[in-house]
N, C-alpha and C. Protein backbone atom coordinates (compact mmCIF):
# COMPACT_ATOMS: atom_id res chain seq x y z
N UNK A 1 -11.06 -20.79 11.00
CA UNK A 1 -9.76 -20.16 11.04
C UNK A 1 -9.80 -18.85 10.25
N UNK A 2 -9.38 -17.69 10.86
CA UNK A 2 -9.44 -16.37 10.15
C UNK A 2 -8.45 -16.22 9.30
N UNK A 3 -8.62 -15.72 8.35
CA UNK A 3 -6.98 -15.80 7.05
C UNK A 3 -7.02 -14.49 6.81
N UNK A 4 -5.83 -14.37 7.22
CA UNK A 4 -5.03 -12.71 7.29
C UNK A 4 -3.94 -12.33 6.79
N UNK A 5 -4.50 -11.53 5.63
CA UNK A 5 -2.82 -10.77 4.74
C UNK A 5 -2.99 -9.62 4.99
N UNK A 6 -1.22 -9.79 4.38
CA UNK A 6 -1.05 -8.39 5.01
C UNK A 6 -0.58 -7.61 3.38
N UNK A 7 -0.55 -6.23 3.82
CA UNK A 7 -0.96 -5.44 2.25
C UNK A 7 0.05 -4.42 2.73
N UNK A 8 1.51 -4.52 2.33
CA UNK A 8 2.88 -3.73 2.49
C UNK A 8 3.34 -2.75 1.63
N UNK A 9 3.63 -1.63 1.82
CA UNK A 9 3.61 -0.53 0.98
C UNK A 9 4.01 0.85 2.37
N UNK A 10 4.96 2.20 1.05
CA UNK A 10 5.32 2.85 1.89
C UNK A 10 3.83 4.43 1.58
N UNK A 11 2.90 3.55 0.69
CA UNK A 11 1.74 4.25 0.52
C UNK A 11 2.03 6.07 0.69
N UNK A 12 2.92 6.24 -0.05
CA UNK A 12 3.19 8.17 -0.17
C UNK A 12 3.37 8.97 -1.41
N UNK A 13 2.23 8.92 -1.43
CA UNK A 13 0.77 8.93 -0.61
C UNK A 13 0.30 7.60 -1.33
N UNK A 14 -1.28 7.63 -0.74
CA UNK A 14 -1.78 6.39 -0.95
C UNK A 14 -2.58 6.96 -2.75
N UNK A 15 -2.81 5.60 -3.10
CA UNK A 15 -3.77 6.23 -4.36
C UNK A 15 -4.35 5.03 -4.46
N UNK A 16 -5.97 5.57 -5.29
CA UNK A 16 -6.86 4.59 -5.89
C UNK A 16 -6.36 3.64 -6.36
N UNK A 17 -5.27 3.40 -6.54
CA UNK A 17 -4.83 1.74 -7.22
C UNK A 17 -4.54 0.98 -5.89
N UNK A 18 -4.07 1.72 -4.85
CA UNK A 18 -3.99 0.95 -3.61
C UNK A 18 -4.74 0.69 -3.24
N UNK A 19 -6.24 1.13 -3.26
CA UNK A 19 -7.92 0.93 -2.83
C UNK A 19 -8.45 0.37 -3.31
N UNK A 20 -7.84 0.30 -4.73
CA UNK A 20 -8.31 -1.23 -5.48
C UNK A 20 -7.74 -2.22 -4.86
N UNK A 21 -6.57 -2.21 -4.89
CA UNK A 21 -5.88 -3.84 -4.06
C UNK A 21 -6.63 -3.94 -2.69
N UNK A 22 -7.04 -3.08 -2.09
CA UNK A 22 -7.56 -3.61 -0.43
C UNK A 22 -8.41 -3.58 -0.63
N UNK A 23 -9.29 -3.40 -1.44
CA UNK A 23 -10.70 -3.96 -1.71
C UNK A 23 -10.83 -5.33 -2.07
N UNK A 24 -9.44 -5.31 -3.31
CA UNK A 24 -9.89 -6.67 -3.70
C UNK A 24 -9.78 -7.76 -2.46
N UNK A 25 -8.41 -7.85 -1.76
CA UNK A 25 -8.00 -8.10 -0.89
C UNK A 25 -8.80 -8.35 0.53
N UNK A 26 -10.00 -7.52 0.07
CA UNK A 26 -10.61 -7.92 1.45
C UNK A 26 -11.54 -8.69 1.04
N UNK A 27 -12.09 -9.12 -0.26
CA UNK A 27 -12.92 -9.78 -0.89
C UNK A 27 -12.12 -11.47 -0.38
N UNK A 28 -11.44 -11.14 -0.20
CA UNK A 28 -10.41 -12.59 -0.45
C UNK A 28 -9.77 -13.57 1.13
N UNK A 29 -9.83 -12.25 1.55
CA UNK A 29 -9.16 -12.80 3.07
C UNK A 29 -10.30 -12.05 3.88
N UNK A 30 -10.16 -12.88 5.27
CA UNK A 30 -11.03 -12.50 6.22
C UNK A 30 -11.02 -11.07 7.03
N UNK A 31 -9.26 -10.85 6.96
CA UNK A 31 -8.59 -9.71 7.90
C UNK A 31 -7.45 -8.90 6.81
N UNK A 32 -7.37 -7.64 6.68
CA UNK A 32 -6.36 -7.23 6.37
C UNK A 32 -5.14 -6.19 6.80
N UNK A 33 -3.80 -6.70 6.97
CA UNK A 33 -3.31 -5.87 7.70
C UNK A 33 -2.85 -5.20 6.85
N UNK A 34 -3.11 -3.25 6.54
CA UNK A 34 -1.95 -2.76 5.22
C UNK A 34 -1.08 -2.20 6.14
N UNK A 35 -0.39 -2.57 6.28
CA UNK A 35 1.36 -2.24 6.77
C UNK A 35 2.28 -1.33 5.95
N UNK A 36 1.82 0.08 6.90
CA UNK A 36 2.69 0.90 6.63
C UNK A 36 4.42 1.34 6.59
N UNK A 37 5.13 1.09 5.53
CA UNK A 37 6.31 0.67 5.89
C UNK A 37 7.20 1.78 6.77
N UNK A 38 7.80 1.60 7.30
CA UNK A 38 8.98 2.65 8.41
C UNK A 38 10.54 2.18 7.72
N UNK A 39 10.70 3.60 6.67
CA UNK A 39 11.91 3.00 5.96
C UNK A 39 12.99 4.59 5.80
N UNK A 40 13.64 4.09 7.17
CA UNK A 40 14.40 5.60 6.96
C UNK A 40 15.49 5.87 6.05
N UNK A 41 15.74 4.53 4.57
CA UNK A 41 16.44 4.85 3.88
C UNK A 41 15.63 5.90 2.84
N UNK A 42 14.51 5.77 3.14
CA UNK A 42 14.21 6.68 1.54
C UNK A 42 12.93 7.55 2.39
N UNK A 43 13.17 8.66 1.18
CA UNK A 43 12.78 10.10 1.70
C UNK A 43 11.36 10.18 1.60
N UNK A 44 10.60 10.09 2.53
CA UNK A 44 9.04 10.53 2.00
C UNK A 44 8.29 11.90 2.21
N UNK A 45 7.37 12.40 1.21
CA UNK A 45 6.55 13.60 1.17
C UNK A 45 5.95 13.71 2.74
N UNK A 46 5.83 12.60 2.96
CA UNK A 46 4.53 12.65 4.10
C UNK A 46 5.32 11.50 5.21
N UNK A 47 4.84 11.92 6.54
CA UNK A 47 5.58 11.44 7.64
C UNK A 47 4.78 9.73 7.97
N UNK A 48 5.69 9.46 8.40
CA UNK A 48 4.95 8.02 8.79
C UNK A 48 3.68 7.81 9.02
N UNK A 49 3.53 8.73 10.51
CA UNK A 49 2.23 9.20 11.21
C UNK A 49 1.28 9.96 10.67
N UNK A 50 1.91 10.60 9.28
CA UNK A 50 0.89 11.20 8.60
C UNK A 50 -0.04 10.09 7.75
N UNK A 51 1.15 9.59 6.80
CA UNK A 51 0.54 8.00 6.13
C UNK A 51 -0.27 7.40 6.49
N UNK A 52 0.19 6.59 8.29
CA UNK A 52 -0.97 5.87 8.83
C UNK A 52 -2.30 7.00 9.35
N UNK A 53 -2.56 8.34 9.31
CA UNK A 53 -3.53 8.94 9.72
C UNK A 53 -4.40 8.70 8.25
N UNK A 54 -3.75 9.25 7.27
CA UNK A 54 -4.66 9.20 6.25
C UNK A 54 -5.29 8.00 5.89
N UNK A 55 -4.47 6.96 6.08
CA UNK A 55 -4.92 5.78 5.72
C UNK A 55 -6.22 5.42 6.36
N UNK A 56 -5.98 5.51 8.01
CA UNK A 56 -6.96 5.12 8.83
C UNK A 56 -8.21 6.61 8.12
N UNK A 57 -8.54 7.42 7.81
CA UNK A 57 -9.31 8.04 7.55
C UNK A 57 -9.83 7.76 6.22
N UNK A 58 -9.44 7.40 5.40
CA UNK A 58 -9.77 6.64 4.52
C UNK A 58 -10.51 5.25 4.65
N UNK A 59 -9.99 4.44 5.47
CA UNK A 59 -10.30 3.36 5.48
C UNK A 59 -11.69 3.34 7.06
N UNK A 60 -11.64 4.65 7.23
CA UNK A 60 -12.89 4.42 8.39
C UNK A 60 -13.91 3.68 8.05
N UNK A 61 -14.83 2.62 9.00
CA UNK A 61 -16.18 2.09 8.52
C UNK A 61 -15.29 0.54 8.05
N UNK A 62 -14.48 0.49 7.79
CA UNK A 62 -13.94 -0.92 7.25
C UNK A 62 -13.24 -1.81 8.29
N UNK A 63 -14.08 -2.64 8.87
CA UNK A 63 -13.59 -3.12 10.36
C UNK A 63 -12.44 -4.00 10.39
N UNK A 64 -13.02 -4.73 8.27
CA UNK A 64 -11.82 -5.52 8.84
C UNK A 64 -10.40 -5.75 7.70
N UNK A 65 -10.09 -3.78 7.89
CA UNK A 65 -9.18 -3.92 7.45
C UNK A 65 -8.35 -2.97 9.18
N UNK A 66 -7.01 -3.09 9.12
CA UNK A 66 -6.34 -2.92 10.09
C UNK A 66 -5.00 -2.05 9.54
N UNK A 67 -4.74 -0.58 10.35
CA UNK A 67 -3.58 -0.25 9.46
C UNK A 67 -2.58 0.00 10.72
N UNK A 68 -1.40 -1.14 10.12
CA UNK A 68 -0.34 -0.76 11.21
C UNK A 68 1.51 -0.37 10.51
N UNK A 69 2.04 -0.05 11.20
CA UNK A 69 3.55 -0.17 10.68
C UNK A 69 4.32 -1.42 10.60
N UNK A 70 5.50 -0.76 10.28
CA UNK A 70 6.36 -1.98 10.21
C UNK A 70 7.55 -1.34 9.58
N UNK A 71 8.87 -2.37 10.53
CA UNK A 71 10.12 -2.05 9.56
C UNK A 71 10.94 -3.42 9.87
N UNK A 72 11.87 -4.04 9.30
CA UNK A 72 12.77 -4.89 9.27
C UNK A 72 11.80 -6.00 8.33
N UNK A 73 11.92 -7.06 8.71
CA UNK A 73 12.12 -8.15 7.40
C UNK A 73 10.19 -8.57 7.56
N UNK A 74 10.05 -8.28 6.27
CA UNK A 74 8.39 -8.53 5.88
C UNK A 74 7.74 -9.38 6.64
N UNK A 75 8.23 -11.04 6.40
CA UNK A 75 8.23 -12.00 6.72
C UNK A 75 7.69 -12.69 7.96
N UNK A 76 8.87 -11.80 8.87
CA UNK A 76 8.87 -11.87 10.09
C UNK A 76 7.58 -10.85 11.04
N UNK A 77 7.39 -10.04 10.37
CA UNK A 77 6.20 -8.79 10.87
C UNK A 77 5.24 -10.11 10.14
N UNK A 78 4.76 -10.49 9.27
CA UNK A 78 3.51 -11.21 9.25
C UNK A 78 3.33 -12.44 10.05
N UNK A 79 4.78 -13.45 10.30
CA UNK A 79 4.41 -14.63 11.25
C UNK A 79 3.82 -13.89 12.44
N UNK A 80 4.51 -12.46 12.68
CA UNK A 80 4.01 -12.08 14.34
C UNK A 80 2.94 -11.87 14.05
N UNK A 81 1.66 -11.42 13.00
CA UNK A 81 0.72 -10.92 13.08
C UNK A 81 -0.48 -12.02 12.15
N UNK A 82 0.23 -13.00 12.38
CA UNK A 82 -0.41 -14.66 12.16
C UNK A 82 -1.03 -14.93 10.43
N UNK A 83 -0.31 -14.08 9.77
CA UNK A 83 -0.74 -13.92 8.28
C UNK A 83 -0.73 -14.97 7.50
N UNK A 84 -1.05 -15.57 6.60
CA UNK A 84 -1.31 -16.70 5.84
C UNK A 84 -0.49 -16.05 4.74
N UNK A 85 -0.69 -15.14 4.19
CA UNK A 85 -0.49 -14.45 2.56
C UNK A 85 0.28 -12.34 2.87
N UNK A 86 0.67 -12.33 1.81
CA UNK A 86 1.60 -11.24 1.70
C UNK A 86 0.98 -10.81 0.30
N UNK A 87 -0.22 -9.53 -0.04
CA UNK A 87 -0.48 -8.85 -1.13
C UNK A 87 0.03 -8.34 -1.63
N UNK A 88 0.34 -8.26 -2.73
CA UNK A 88 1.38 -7.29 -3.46
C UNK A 88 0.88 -7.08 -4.74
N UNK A 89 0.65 -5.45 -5.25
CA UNK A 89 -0.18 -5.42 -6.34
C UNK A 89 0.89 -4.87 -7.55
N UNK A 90 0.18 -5.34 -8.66
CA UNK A 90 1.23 -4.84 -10.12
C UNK A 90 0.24 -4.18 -10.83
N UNK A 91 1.42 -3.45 -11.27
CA UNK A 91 1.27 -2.37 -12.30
C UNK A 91 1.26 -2.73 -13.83
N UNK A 92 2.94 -3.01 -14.15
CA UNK A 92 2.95 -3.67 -15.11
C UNK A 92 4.19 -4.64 -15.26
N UNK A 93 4.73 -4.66 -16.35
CA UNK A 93 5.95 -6.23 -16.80
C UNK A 93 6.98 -5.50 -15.70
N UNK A 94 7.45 -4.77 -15.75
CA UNK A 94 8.48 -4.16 -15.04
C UNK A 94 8.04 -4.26 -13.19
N UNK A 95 7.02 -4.36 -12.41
CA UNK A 95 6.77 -4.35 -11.01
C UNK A 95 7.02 -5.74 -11.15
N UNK A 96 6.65 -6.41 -11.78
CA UNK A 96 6.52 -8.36 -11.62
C UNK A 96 7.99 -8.70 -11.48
N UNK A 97 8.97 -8.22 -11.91
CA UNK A 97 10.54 -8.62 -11.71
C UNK A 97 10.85 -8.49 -10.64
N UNK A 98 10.28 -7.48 -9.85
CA UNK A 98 11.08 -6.93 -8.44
C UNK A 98 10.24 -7.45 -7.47
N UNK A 99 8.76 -7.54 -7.66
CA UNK A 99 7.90 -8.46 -6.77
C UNK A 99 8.69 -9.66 -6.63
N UNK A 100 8.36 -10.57 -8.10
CA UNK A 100 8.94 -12.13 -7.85
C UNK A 100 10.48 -12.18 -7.55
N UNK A 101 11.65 -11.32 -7.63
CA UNK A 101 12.38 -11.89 -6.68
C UNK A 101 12.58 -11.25 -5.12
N UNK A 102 11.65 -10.73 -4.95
CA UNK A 102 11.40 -10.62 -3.32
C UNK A 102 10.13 -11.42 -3.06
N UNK A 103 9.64 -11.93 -3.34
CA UNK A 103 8.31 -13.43 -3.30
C UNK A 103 9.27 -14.44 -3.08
N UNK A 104 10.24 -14.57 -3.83
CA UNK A 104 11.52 -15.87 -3.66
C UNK A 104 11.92 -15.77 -2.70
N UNK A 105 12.52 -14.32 -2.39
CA UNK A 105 13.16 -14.58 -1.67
C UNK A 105 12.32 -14.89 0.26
N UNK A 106 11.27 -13.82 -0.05
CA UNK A 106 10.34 -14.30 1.29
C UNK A 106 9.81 -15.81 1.58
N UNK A 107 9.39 -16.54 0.67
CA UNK A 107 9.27 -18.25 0.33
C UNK A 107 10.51 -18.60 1.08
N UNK A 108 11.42 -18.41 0.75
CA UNK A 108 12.98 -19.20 1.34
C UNK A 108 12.62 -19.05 2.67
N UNK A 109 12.63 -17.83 3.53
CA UNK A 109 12.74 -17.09 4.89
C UNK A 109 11.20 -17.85 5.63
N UNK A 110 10.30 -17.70 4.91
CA UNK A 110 8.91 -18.16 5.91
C UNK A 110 8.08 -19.08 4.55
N UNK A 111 8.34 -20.29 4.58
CA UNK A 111 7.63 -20.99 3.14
C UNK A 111 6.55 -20.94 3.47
N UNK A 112 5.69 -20.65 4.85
CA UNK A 112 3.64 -20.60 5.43
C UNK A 112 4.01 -19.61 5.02
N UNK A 113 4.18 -18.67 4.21
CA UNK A 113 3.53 -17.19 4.11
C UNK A 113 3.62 -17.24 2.69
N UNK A 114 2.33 -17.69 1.89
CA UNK A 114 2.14 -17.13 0.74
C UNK A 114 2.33 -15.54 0.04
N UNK A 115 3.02 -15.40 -0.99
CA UNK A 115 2.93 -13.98 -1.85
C UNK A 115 1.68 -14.47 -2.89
N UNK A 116 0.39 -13.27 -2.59
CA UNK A 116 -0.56 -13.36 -3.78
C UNK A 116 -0.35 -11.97 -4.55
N UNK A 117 -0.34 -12.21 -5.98
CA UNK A 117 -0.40 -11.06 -6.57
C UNK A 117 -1.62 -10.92 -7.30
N UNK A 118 -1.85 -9.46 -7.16
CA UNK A 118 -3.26 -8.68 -7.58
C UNK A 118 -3.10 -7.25 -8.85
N UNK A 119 -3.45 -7.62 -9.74
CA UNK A 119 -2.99 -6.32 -10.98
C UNK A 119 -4.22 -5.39 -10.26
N UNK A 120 -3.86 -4.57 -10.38
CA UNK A 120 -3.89 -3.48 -10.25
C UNK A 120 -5.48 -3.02 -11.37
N UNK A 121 -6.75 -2.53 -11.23
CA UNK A 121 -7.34 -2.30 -12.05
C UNK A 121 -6.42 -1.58 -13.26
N UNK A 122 -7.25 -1.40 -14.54
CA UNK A 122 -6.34 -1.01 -15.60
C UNK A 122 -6.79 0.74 -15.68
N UNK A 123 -8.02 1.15 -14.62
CA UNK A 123 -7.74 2.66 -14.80
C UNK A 123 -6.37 2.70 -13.90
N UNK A 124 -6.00 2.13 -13.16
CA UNK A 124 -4.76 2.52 -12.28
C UNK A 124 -3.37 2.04 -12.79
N UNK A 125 -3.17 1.87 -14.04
CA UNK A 125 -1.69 1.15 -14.29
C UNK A 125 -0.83 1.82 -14.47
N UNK A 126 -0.96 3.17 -15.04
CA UNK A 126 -0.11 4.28 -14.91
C UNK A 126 -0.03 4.54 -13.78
N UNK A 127 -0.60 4.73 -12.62
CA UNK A 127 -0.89 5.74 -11.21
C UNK A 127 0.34 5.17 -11.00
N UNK A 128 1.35 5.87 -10.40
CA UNK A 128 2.12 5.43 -8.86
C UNK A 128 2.03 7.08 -7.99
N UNK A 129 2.92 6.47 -6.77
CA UNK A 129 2.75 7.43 -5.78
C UNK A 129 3.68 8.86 -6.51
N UNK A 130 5.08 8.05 -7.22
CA UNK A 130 6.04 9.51 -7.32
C UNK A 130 5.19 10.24 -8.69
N UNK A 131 4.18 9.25 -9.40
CA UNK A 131 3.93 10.56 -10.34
C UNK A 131 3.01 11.35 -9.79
N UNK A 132 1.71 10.89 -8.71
CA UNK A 132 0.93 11.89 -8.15
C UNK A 132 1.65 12.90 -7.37
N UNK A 133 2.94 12.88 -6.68
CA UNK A 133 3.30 13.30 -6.33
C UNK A 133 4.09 14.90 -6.99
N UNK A 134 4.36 13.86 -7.68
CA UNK A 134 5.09 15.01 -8.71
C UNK A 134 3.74 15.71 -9.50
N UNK A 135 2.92 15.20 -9.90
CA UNK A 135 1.87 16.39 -10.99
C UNK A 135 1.52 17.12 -9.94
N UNK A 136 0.92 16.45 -8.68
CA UNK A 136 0.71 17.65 -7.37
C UNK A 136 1.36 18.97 -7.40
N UNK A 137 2.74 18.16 -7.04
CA UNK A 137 3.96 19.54 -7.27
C UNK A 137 3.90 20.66 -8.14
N UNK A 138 3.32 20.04 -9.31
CA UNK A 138 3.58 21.22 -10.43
C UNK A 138 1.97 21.74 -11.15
N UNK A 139 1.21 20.87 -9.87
CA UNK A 139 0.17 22.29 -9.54
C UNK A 139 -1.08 21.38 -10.42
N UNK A 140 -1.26 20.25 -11.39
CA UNK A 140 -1.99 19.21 -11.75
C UNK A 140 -2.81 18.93 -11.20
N UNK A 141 -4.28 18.70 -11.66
CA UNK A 141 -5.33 17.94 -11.19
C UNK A 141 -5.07 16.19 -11.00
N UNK A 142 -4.85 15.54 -9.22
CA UNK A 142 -4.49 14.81 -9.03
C UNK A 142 -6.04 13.77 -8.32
N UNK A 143 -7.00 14.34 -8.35
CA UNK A 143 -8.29 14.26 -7.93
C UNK A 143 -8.49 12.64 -8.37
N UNK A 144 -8.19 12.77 -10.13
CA UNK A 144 -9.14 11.18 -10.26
C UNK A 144 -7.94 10.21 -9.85
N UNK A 145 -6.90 10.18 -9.19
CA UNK A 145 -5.93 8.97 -8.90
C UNK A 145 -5.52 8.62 -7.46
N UNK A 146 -6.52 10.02 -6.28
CA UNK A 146 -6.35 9.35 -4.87
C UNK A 146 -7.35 9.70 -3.91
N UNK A 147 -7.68 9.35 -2.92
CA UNK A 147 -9.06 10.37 -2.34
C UNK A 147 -9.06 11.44 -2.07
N UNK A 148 -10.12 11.99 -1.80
CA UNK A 148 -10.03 13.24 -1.30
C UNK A 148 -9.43 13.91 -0.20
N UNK A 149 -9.14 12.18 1.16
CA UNK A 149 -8.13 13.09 1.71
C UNK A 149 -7.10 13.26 1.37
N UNK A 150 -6.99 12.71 0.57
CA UNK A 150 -4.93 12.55 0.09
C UNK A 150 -5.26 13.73 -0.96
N UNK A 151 -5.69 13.96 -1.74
CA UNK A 151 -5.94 15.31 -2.86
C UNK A 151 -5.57 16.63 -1.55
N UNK A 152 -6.26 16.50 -0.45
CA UNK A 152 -6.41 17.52 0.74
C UNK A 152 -4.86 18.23 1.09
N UNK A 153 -4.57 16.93 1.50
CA UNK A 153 -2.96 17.35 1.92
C UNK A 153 -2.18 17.16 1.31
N UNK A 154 -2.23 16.59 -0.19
CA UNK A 154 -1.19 17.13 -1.38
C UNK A 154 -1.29 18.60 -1.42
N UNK A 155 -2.53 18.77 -1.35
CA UNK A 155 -2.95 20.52 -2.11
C UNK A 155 -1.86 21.03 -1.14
N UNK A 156 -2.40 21.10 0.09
CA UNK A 156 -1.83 21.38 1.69
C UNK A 156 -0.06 21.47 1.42
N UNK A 157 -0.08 20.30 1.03
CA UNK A 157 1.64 20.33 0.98
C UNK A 157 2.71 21.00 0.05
N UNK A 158 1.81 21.22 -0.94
CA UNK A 158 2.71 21.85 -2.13
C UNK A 158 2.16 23.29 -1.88
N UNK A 159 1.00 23.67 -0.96
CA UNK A 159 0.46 25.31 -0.95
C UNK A 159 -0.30 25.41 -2.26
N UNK A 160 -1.40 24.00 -2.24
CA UNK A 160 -2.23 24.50 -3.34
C UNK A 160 -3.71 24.67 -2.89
N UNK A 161 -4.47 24.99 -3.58
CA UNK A 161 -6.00 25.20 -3.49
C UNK A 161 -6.78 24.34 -3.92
């Protein structure tokens, strides 16, 4: 039986702490889906289709990870895509509050769909997306916290070099 999680995030941009979790993640499960989220309440740097391009360019050579979208209820996108487990990586005391009561609340909705949580290596516990985003902006060496393609089209996006 193949065991397949899925790895949910609106990845904008993506960063090395997210490449830690799908690494680890693939150490662990057979298949991984990272599910790009489609969330037109909140504003992103980078377009959906941009997200899933970079991702998939990043993740080239890795057969068996899989990058698709998704919008409406978590839960329900993983029974369709036959998932066992739901990855979700932490940062620190403060991500674990908002994980575990959306872990509760996904348990209630689909109790076969495990939430596993994965910390985050500890060079990455500071990283999130809005601070790369933001040092980008104001012109910062963002190099050691995402790949090079994402360094590419930060530069790209803010009109840097």
């Amino acid at each position: 039986m193949t065991r397949i999680a899925i790895y949910p995030g609106s990845f904008d941009p993506l960063t090395k702490g997210h490449l830690d979790v799908i690494h680890r993640s693939l150490a662990m499960f057979d298949h991984l889906v990272v599910a790009v989220a489609r969330n037109v309440r909140k504003q992103s740097l980078f377009t959906l289709d941009e997200r899933v391009e970079t991702m998939r360019e990043v993740l080239v050579g890795e057969s068996r990870a899989e990058v698709d979208t998704f919008e409406g209820l978590l839960v329900q996108y993983a029974k369709k895509k036959g998932a066992c487990a739901v990855v979700r990586g932490l940062r620190a005391v403060a991500d674990f509050e908002y994980e575990f009561e959306m872990a509760s609340m996904n348990r209630h909705l689909a109790s076969e769909v495990e939430t596993v949580f994965l910390m985050t290596h500890e060079d990455y516990f500071y990283v999130s997306s809005h601070l790369v985003k933001e040092v980008a902006a104001l012109g910062g060496d963002i190099t050691a916290f995402v790949p090079p393609e994402v360094a590419s089209r930060l530069h790209a996006r803010f009109g840097l070099k």
